[in-house]
C-alpha atoms as a PDB file:
ATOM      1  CA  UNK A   1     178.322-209.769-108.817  1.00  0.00           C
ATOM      2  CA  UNK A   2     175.641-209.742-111.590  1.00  0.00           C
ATOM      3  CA  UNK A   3     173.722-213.077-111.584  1.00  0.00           C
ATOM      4  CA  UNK A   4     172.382-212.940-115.070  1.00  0.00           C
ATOM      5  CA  UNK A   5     173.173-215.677-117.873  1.00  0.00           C
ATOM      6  CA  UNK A   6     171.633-215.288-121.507  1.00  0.00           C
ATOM      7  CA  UNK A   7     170.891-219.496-121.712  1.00  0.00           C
ATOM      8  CA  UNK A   8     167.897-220.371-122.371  1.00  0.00           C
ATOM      9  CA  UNK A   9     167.447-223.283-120.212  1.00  0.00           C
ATOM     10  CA  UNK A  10     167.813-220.819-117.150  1.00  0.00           C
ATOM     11  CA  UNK A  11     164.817-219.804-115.237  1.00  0.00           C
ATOM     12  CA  UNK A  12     164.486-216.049-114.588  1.00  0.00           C
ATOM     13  CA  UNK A  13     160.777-216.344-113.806  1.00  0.00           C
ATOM     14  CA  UNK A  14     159.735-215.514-110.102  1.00  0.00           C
ATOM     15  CA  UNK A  15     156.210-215.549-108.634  1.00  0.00           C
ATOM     16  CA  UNK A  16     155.362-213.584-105.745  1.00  0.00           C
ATOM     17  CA  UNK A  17     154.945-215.617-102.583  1.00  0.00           C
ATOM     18  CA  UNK A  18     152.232-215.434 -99.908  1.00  0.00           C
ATOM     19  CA  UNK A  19     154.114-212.398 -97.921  1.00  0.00           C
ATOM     20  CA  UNK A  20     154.202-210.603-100.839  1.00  0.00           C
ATOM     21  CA  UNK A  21     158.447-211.438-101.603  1.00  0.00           C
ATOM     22  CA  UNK A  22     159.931-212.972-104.166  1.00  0.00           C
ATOM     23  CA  UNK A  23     162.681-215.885-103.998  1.00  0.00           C
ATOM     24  CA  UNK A  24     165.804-214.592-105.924  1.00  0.00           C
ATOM     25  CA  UNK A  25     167.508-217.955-105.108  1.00  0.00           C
ATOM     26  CA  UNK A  26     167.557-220.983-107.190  1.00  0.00           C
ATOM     27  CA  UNK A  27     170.479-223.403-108.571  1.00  0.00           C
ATOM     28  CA  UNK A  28     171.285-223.092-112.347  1.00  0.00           C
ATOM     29  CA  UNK A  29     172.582-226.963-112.474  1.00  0.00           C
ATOM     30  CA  UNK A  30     170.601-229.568-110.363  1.00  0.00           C
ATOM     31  CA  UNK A  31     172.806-232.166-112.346  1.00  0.00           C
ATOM     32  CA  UNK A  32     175.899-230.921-111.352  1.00  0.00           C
ATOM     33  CA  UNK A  33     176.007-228.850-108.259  1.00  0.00           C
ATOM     34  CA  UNK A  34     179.488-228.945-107.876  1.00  0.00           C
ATOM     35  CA  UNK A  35     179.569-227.163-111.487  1.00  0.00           C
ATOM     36  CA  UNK A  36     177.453-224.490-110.644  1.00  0.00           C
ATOM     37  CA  UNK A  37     176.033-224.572-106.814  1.00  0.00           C
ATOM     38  CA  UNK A  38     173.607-221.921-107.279  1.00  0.00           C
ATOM     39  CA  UNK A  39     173.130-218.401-106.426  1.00  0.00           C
ATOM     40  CA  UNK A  40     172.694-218.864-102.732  1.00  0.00           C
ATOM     41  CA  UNK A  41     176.377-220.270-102.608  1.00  0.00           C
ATOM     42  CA  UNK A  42     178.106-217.304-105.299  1.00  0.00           C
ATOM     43  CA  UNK A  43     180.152-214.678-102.976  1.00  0.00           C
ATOM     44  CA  UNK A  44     182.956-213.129-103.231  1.00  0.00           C
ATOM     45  CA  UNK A  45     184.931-215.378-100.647  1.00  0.00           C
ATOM     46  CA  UNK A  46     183.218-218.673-102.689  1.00  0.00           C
ATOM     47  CA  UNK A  47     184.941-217.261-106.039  1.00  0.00           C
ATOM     48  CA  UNK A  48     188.291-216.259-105.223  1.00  0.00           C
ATOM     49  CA  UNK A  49     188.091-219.801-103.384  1.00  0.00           C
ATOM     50  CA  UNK A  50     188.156-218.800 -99.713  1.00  0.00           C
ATOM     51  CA  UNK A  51     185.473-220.746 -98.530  1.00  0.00           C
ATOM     52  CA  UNK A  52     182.575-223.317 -99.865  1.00  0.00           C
ATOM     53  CA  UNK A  53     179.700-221.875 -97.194  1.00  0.00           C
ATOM     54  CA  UNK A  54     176.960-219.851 -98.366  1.00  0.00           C
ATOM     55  CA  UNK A  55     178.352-217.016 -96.236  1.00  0.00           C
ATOM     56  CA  UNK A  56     181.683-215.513 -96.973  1.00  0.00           C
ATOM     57  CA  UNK A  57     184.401-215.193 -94.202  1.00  0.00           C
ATOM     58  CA  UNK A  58     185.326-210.968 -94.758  1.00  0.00           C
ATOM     59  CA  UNK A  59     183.603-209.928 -97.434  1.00  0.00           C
ATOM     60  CA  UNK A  60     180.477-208.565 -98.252  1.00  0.00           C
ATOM     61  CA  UNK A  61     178.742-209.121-101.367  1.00  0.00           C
ATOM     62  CA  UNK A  62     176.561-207.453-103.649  1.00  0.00           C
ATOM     63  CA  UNK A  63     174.421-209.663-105.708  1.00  0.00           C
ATOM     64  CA  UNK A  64     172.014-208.441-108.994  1.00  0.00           C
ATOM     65  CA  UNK A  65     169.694-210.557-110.369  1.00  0.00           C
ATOM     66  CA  UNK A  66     168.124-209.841-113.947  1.00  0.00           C
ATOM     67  CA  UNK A  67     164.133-211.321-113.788  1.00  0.00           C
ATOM     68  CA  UNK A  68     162.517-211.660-117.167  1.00  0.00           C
ATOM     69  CA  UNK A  69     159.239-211.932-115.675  1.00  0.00           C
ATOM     70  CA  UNK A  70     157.621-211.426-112.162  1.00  0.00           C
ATOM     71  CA  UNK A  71     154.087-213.071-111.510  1.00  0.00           C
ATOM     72  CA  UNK A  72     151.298-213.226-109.143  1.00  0.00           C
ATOM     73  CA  UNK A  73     148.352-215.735-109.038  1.00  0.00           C
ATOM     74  CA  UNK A  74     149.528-216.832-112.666  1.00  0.00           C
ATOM     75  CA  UNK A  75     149.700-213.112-114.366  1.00  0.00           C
ATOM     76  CA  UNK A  76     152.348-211.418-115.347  1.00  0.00           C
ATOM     77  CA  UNK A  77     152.655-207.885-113.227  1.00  0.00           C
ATOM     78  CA  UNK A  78     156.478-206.758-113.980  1.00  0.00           C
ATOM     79  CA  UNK A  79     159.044-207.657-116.901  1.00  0.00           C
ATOM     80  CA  UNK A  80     163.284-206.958-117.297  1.00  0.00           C
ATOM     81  CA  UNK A  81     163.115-206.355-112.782  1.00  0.00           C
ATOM     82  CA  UNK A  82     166.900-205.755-111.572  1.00  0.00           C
ATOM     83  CA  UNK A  83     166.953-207.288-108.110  1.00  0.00           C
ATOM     84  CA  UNK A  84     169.678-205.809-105.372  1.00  0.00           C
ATOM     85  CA  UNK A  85     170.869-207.743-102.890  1.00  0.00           C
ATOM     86  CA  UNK A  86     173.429-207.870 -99.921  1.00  0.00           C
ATOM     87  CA  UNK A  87     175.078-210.570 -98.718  1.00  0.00           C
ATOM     88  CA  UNK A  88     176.907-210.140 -95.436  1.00  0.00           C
ATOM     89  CA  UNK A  89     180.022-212.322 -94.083  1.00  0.00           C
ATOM     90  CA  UNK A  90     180.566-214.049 -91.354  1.00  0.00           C
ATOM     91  CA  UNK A  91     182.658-211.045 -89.811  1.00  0.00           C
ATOM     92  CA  UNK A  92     180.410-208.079 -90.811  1.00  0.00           C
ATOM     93  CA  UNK A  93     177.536-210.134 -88.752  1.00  0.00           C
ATOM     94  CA  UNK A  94     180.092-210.313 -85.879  1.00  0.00           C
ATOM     95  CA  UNK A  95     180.950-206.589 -85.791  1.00  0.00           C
ATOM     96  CA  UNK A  96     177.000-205.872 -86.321  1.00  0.00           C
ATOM     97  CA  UNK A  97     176.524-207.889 -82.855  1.00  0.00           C
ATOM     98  CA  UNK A  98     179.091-206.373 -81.137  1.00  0.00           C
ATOM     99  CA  UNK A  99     177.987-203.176 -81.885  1.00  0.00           C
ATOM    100  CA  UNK A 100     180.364-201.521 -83.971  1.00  0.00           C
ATOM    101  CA  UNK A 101     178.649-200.310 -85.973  1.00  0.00           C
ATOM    102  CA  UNK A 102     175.687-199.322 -84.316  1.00  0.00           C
END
């Protein structure tokens, strides 16, 4: 899933934080969340309409995030970062517990 919208009221701007991480997650549409709840909500299971949780029920997800710019303490250190990110289900966290695939 590739999280990356050419409008130009979206913020792709992230500062890095205190622990040295940045937060990929914000909401496109505070207005209308039910329009578009935000990137912490888009999974596979979410789209295809299998659940409304931020964590899917099966499957996992693969999220990319395009950032325009990446700051810290108010200068601009990166531009154009691709950001990677996995988001587990419900039932891959289960069979990590149990073991399986240890």
């Amino acid at each position: 899933m590739f999280l990356y919208t050419n409008h130009a009221d979206e913020d792709r701007n992230r500062s890095i934080q205190k622990n040295d991480s940045i937060n990929p997650f914000r909401g496109r549409d505070k207005k209308n969340p039910a329009g578009f709840p935000g990137d912490t909500v888009l999974h596979y299971d979410f789209l295809v309409g299998a659940t409304n949780e931020n964590v899917g029920i099966d499957n996992l997800t693969l999220k990319i995030n395009l950032f325009e710019n990446i700051t810290k303490a108010g200068k601009n250190i990166r531009t154009s970062v691709p950001y990677f990110h996995f988001v587990p289900s419900i039932k891959n966290w289960k069979d990590y517990i149990k073991g399986i695939y240890k």
